[in-house]
PDB file of N, CA and C in Angstrom:
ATOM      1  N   UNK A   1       0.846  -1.170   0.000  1.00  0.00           N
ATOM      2  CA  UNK A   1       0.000   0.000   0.000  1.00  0.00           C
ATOM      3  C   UNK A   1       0.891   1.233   0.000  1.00  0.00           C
ATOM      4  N   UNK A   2       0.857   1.945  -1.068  1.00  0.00           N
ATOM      5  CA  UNK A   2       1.224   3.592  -1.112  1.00  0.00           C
ATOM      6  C   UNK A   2       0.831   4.060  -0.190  1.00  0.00           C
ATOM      7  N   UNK A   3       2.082   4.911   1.013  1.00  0.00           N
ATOM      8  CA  UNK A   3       1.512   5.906   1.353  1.00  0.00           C
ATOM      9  C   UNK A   3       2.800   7.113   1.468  1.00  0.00           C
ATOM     10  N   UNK A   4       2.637   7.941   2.571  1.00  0.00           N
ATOM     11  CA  UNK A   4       3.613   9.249   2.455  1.00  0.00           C
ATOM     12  C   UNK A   4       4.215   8.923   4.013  1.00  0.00           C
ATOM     13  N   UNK A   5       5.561   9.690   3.537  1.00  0.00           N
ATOM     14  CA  UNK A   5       6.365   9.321   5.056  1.00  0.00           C
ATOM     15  C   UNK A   5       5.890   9.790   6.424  1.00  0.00           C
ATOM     16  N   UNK A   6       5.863   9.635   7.471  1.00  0.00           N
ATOM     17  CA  UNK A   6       5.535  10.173   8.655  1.00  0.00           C
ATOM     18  C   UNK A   6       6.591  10.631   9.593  1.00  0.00           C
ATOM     19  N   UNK A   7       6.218  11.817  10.674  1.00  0.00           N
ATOM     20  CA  UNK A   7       7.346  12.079  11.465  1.00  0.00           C
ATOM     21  C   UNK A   7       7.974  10.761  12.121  1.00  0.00           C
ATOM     22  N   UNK A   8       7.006   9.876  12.718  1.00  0.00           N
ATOM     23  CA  UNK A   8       7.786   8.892  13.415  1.00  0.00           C
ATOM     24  C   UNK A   8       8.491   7.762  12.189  1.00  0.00           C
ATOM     25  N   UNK A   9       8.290   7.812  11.548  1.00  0.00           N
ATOM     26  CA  UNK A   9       9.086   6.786  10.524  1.00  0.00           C
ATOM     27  C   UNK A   9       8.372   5.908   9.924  1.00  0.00           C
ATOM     28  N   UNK A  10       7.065   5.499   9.986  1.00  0.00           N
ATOM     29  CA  UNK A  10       6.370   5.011   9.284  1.00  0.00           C
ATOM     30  C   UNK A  10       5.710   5.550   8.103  1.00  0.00           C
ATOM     31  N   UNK A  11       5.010   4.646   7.786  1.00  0.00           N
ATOM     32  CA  UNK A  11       4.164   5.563   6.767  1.00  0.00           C
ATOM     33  C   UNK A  11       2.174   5.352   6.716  1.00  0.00           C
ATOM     34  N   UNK A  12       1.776   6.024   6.175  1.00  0.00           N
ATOM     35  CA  UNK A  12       0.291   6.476   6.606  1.00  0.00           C
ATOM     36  C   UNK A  12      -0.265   5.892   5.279  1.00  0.00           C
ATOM     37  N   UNK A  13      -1.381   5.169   5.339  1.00  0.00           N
ATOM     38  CA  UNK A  13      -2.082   4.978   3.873  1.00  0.00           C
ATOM     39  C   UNK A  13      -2.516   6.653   3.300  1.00  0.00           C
ATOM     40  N   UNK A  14      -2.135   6.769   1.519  1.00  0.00           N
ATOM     41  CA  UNK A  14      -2.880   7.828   1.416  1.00  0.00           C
ATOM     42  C   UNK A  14      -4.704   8.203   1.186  1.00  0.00           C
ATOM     43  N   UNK A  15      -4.704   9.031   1.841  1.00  0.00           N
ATOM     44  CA  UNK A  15      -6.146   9.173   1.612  1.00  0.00           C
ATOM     45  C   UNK A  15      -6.212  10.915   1.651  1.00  0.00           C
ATOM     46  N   UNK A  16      -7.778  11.317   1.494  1.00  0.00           N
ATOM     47  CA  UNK A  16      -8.226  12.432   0.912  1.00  0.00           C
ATOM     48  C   UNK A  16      -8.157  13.460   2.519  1.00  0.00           C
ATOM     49  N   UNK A  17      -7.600  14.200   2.405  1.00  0.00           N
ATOM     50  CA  UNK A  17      -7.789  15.078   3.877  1.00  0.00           C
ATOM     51  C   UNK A  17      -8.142  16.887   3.637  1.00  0.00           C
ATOM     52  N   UNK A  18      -8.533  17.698   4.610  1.00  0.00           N
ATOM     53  CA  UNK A  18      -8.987  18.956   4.015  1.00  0.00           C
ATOM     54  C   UNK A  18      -7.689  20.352   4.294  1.00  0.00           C
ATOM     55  N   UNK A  19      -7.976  20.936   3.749  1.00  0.00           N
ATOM     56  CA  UNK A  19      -6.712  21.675   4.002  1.00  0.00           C
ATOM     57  C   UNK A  19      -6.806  22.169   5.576  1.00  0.00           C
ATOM     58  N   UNK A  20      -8.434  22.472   5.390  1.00  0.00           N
ATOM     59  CA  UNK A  20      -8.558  22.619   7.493  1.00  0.00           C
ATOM     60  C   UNK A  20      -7.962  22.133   8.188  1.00  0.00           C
ATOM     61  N   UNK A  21      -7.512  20.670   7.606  1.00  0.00           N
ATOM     62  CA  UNK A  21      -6.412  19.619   9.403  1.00  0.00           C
ATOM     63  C   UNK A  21      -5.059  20.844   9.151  1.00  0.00           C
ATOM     64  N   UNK A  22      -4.360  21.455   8.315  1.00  0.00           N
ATOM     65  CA  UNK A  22      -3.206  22.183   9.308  1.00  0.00           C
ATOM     66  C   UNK A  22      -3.674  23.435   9.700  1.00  0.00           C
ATOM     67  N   UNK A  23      -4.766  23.786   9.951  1.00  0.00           N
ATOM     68  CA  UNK A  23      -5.136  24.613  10.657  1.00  0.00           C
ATOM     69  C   UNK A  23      -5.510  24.448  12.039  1.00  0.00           C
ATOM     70  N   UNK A  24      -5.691  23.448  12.552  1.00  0.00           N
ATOM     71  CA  UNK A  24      -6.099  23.032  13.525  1.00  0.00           C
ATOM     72  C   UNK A  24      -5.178  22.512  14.801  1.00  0.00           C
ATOM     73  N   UNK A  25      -5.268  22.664  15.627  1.00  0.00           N
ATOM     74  CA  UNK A  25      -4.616  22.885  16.831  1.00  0.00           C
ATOM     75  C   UNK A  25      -4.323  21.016  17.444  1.00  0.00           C
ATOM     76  N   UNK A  26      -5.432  20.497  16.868  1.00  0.00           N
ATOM     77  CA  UNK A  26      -5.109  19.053  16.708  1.00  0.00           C
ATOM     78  C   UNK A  26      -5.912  18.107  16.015  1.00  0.00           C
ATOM     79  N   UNK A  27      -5.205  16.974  15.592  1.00  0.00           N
ATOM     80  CA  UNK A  27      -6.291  16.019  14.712  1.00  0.00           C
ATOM     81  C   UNK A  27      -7.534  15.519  15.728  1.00  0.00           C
ATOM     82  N   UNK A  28      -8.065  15.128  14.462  1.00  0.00           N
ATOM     83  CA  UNK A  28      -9.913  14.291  15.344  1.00  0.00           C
ATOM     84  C   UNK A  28      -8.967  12.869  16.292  1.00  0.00           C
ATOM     85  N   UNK A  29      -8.156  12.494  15.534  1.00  0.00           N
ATOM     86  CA  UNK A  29      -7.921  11.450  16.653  1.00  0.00           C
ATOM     87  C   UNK A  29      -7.188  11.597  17.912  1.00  0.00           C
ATOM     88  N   UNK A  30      -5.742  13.011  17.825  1.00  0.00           N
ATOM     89  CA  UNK A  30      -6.019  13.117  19.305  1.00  0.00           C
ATOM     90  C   UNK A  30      -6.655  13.753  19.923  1.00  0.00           C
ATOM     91  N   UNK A  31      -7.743  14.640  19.314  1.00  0.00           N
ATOM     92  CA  UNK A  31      -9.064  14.847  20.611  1.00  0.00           C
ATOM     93  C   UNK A  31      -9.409  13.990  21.147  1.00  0.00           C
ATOM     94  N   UNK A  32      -9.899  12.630  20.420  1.00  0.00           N
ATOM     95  CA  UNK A  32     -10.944  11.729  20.678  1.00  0.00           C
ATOM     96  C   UNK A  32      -9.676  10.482  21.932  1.00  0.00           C
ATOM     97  N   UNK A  33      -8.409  11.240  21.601  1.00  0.00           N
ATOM     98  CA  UNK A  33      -7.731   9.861  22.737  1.00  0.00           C
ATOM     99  C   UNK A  33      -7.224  10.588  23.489  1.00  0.00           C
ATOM    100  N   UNK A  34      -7.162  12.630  23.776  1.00  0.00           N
ATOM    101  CA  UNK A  34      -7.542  13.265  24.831  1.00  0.00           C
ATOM    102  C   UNK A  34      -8.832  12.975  25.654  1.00  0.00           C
ATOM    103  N   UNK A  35      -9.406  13.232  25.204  1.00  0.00           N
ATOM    104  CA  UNK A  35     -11.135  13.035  25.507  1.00  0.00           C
ATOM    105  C   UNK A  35     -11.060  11.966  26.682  1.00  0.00           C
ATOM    106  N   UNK A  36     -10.435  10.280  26.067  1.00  0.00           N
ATOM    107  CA  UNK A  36     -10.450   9.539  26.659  1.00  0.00           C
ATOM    108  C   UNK A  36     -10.024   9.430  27.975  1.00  0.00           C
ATOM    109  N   UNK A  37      -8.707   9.970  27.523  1.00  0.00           N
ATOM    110  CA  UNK A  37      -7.680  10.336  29.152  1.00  0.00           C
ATOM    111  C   UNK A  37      -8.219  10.987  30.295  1.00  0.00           C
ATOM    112  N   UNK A  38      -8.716  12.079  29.525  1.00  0.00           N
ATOM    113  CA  UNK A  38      -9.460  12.877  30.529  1.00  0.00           C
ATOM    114  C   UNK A  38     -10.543  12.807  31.424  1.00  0.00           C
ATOM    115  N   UNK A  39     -10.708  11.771  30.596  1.00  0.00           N
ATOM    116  CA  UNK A  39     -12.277  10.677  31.165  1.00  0.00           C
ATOM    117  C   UNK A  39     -11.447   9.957  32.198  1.00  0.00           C
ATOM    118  N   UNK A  40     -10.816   9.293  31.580  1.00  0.00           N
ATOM    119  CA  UNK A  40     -10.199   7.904  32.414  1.00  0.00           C
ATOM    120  C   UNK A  40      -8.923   8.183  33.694  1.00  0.00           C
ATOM    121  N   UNK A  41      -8.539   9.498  33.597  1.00  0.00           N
ATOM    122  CA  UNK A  41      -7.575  10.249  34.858  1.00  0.00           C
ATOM    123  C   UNK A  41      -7.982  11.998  34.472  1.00  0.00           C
ATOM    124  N   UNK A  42      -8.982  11.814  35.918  1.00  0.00           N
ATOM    125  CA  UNK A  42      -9.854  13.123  35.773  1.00  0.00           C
ATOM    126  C   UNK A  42      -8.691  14.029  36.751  1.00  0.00           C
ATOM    127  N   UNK A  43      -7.542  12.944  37.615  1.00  0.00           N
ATOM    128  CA  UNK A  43      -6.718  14.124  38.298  1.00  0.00           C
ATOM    129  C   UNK A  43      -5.614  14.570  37.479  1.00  0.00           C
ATOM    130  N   UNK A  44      -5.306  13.979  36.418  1.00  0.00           N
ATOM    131  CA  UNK A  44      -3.945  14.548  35.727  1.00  0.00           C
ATOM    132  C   UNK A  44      -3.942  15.832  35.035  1.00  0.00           C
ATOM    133  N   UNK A  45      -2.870  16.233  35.712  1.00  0.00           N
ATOM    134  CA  UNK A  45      -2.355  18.023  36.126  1.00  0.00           C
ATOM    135  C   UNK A  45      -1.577  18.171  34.629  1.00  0.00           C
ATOM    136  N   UNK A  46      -1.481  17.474  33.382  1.00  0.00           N
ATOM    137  CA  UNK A  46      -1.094  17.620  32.459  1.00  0.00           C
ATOM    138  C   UNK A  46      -1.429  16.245  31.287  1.00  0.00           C
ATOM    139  N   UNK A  47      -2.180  16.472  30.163  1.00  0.00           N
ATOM    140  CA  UNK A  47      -1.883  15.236  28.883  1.00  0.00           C
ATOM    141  C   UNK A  47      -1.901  15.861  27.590  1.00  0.00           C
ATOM    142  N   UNK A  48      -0.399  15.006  27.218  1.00  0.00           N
ATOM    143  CA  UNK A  48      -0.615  15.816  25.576  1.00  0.00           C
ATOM    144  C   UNK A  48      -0.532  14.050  24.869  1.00  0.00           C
ATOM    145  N   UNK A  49      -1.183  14.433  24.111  1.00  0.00           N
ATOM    146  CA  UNK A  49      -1.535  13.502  23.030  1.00  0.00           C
ATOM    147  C   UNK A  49      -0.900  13.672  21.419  1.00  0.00           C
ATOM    148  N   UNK A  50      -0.136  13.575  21.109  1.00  0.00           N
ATOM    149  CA  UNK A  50       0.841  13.803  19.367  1.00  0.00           C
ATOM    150  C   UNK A  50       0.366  12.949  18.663  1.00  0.00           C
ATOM    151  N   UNK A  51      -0.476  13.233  17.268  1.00  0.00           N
ATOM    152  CA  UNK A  51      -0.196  11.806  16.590  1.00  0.00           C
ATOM    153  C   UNK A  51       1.126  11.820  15.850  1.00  0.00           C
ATOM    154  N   UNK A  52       2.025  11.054  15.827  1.00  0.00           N
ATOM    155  CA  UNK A  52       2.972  11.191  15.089  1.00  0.00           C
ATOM    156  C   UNK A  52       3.484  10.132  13.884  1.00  0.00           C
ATOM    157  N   UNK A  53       2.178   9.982  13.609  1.00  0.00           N
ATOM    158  CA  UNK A  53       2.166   8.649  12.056  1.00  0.00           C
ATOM    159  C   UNK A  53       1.677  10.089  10.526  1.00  0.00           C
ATOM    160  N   UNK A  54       1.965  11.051  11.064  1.00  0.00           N
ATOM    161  CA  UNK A  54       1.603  12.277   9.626  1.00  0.00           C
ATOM    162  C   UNK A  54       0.456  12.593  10.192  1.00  0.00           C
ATOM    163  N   UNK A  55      -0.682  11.991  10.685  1.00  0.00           N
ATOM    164  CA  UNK A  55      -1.939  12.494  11.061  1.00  0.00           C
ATOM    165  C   UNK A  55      -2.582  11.601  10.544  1.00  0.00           C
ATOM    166  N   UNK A  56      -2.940  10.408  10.392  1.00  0.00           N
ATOM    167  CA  UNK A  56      -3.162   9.507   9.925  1.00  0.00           C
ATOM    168  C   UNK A  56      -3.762   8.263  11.119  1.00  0.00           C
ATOM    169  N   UNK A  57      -3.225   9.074  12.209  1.00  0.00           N
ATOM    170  CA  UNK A  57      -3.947   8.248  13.863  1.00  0.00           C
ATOM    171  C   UNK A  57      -3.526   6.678  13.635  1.00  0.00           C
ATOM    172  N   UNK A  58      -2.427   6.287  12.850  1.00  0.00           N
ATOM    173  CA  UNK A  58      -1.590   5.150  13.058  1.00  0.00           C
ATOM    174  C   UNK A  58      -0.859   4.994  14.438  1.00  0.00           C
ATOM    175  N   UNK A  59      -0.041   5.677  14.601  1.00  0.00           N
ATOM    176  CA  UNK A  59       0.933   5.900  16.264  1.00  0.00           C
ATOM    177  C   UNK A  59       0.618   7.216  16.831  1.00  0.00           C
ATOM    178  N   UNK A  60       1.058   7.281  18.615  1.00  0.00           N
ATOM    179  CA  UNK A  60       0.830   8.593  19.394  1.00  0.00           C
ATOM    180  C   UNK A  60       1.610   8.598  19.934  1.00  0.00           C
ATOM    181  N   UNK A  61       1.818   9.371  20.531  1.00  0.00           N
ATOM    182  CA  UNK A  61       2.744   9.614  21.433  1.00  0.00           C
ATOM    183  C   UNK A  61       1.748  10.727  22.521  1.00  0.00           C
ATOM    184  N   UNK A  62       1.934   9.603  23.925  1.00  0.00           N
ATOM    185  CA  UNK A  62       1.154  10.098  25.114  1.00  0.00           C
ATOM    186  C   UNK A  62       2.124  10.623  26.098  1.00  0.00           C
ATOM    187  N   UNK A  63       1.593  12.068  26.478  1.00  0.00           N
ATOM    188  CA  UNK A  63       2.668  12.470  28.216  1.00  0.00           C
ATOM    189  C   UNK A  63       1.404  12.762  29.177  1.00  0.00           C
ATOM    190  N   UNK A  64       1.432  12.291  30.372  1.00  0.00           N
ATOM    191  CA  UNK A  64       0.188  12.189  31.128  1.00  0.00           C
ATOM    192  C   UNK A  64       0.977  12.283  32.394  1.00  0.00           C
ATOM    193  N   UNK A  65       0.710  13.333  33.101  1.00  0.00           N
ATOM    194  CA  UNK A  65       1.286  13.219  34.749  1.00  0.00           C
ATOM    195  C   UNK A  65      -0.002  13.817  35.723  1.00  0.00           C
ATOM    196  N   UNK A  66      -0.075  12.572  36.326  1.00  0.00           N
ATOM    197  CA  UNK A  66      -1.316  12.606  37.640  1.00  0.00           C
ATOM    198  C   UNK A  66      -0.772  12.005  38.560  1.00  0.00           C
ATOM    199  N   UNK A  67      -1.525  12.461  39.735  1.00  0.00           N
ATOM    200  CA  UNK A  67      -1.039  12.043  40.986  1.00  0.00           C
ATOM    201  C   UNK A  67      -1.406  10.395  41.156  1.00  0.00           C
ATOM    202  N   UNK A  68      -2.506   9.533  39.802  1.00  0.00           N
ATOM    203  CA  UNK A  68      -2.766   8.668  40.409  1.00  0.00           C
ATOM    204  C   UNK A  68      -1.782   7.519  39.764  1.00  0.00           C
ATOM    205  N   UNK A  69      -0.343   8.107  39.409  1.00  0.00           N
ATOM    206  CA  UNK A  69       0.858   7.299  39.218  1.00  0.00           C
ATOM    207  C   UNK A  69       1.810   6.841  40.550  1.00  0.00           C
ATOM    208  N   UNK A  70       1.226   7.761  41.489  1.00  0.00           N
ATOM    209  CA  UNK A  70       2.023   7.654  42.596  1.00  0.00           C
ATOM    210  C   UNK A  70       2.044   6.130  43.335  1.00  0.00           C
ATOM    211  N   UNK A  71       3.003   6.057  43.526  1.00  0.00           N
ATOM    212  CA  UNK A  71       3.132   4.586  44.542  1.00  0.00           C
ATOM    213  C   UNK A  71       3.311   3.774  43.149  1.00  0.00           C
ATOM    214  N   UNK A  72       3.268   3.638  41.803  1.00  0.00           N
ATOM    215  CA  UNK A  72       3.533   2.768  40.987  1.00  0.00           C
ATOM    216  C   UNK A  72       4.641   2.937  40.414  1.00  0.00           C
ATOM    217  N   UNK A  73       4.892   1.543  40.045  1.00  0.00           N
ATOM    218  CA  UNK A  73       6.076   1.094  38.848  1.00  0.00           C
ATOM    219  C   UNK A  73       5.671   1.720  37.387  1.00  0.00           C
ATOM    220  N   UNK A  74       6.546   2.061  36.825  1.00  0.00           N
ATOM    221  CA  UNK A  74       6.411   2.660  35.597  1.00  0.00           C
ATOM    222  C   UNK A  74       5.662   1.583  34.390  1.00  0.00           C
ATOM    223  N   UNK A  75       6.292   0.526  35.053  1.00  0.00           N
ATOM    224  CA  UNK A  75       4.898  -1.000  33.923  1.00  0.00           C
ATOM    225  C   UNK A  75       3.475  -0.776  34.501  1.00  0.00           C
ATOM    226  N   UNK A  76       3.578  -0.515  35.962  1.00  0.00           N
ATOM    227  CA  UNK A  76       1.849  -0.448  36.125  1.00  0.00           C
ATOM    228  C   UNK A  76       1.099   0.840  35.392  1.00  0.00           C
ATOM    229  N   UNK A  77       1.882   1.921  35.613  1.00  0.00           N
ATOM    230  CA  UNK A  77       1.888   3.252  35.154  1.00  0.00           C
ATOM    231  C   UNK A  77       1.226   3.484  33.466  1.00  0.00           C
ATOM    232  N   UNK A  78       1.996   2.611  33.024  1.00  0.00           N
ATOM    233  CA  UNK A  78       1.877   2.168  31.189  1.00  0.00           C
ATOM    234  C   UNK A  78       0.499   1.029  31.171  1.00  0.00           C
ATOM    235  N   UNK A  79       0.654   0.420  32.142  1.00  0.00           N
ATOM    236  CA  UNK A  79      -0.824  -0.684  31.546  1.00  0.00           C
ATOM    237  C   UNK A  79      -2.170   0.059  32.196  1.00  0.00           C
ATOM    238  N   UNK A  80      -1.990   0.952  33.007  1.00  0.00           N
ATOM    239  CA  UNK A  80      -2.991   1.800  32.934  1.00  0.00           C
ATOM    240  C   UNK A  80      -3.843   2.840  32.236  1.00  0.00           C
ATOM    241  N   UNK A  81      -2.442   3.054  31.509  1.00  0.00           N
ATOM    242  CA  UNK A  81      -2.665   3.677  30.094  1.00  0.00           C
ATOM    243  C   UNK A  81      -3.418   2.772  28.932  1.00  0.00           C
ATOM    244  N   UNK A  82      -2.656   1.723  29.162  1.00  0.00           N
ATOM    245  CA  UNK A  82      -2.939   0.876  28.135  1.00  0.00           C
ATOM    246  C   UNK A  82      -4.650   0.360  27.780  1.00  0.00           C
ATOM    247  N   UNK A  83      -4.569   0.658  29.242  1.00  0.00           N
ATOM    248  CA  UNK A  83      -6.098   0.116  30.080  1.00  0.00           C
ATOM    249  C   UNK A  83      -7.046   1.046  29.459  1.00  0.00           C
ATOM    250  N   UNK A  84      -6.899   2.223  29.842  1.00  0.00           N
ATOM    251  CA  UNK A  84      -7.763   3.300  29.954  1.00  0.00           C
ATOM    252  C   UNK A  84      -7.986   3.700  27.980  1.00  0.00           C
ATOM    253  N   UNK A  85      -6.677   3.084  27.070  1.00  0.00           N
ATOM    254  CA  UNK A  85      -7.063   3.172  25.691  1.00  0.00           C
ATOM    255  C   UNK A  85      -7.315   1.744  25.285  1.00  0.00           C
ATOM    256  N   UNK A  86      -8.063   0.891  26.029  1.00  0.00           N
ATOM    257  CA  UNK A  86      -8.012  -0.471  25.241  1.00  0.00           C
ATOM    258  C   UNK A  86      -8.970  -0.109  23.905  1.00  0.00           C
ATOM    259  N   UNK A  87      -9.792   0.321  23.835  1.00  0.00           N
ATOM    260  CA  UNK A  87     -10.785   0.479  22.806  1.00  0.00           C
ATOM    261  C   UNK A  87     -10.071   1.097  21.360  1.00  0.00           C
ATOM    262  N   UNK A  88      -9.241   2.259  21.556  1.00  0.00           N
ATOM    263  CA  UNK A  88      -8.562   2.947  20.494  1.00  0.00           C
ATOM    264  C   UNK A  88      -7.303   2.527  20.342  1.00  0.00           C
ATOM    265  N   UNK A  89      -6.509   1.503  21.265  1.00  0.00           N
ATOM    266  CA  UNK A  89      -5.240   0.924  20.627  1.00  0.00           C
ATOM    267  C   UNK A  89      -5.841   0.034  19.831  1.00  0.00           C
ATOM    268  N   UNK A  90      -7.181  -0.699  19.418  1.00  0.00           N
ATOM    269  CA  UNK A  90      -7.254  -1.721  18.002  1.00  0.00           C
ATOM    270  C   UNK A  90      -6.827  -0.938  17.140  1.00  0.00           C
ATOM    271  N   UNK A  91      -7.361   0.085  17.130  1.00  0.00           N
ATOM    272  CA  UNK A  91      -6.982   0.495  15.651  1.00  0.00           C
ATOM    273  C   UNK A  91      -5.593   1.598  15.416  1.00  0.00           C
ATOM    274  N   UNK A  92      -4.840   1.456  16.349  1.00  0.00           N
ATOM    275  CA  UNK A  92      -3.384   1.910  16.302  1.00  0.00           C
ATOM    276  C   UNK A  92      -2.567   0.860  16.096  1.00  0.00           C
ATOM    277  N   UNK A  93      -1.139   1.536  14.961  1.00  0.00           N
ATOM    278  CA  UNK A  93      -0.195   0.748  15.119  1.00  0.00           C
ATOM    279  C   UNK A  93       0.742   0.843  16.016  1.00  0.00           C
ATOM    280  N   UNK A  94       0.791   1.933  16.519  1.00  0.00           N
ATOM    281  CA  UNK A  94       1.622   1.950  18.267  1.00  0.00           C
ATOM    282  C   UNK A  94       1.348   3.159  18.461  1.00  0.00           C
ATOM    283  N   UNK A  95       1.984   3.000  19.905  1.00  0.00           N
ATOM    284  CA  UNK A  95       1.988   3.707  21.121  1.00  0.00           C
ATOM    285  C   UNK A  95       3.194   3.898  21.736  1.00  0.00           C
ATOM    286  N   UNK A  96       3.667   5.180  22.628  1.00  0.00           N
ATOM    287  CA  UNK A  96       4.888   5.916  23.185  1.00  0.00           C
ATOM    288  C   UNK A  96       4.002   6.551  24.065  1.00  0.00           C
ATOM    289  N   UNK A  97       4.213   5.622  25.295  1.00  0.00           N
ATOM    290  CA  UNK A  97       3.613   6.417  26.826  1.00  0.00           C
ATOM    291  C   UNK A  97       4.666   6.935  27.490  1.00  0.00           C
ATOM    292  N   UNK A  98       4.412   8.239  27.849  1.00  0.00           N
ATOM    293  CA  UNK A  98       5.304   8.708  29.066  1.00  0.00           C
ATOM    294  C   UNK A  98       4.620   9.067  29.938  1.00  0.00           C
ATOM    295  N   UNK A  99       4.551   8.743  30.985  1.00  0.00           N
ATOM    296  CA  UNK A  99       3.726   8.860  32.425  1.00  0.00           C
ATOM    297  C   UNK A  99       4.797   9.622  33.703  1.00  0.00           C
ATOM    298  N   UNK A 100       4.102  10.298  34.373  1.00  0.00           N
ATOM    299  CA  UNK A 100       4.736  11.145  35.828  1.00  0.00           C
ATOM    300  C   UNK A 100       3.635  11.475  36.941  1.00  0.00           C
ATOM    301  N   UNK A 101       4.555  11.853  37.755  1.00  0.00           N
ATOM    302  CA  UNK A 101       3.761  12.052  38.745  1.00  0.00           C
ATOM    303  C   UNK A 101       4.023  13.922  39.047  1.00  0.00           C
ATOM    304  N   UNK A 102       2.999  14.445  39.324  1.00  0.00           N
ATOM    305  CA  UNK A 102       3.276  16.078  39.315  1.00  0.00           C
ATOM    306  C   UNK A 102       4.458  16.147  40.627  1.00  0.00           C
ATOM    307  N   UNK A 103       5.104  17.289  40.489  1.00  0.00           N
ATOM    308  CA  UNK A 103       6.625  18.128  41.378  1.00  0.00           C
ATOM    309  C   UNK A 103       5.759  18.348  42.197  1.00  0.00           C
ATOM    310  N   UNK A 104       6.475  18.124  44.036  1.00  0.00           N
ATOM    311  CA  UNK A 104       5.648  18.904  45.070  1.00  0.00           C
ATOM    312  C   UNK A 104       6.328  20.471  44.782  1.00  0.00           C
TER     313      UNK A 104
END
């Protein structure tokens, strides 16, 4: 399958997009896997969501720091993530979690 290169190194099937997506502050897919986060860790004091497959919502790249990392291992930290996107990692080809806990 043809497609065009992406920041992270893959590549994106091509398809038809509007000139509106670089106007926009972010794609429909990371609203919709903000959205999620925000749902799923209502205390985190920071989440950015990147798609970084071109915009194409192939791969993301997640930074999420809430207090409800505290007391965990950085694997529990990540499968909570993992947890909280089980529905929208089917249709990703990966994921780059970075998780923290906020500075006193």
């Amino acid at each position: 399958m043809k497609g065009f290169p992406s920041p992270g190194g893959g590549h994106c099937p091509q398809q038809g997009f509007s000139v509106l997506f670089f106007f926009t502050s972010q794609t429909e897919g990371e609203a919709r896997v903000t959205r999620v986060l925000r749902e799923k860790f209502p205390r985190a004091s920071a989440i950015k969501v990147v798609d970084i497959s071109g915009g194409c919502g192939a791969m993301y790249e997640i930074h999420i720091e809430s207090e409800d990392f505290k007391e965990k291992r950085m694997v529990q930290q990540h499968q909570m993530v993992n947890q909280a996107l089980s529905e929208e990692i089917k249709s990703m080809h990966g994921l780059r979690i970075f998780t923290s806990t906020p500075k006193p």
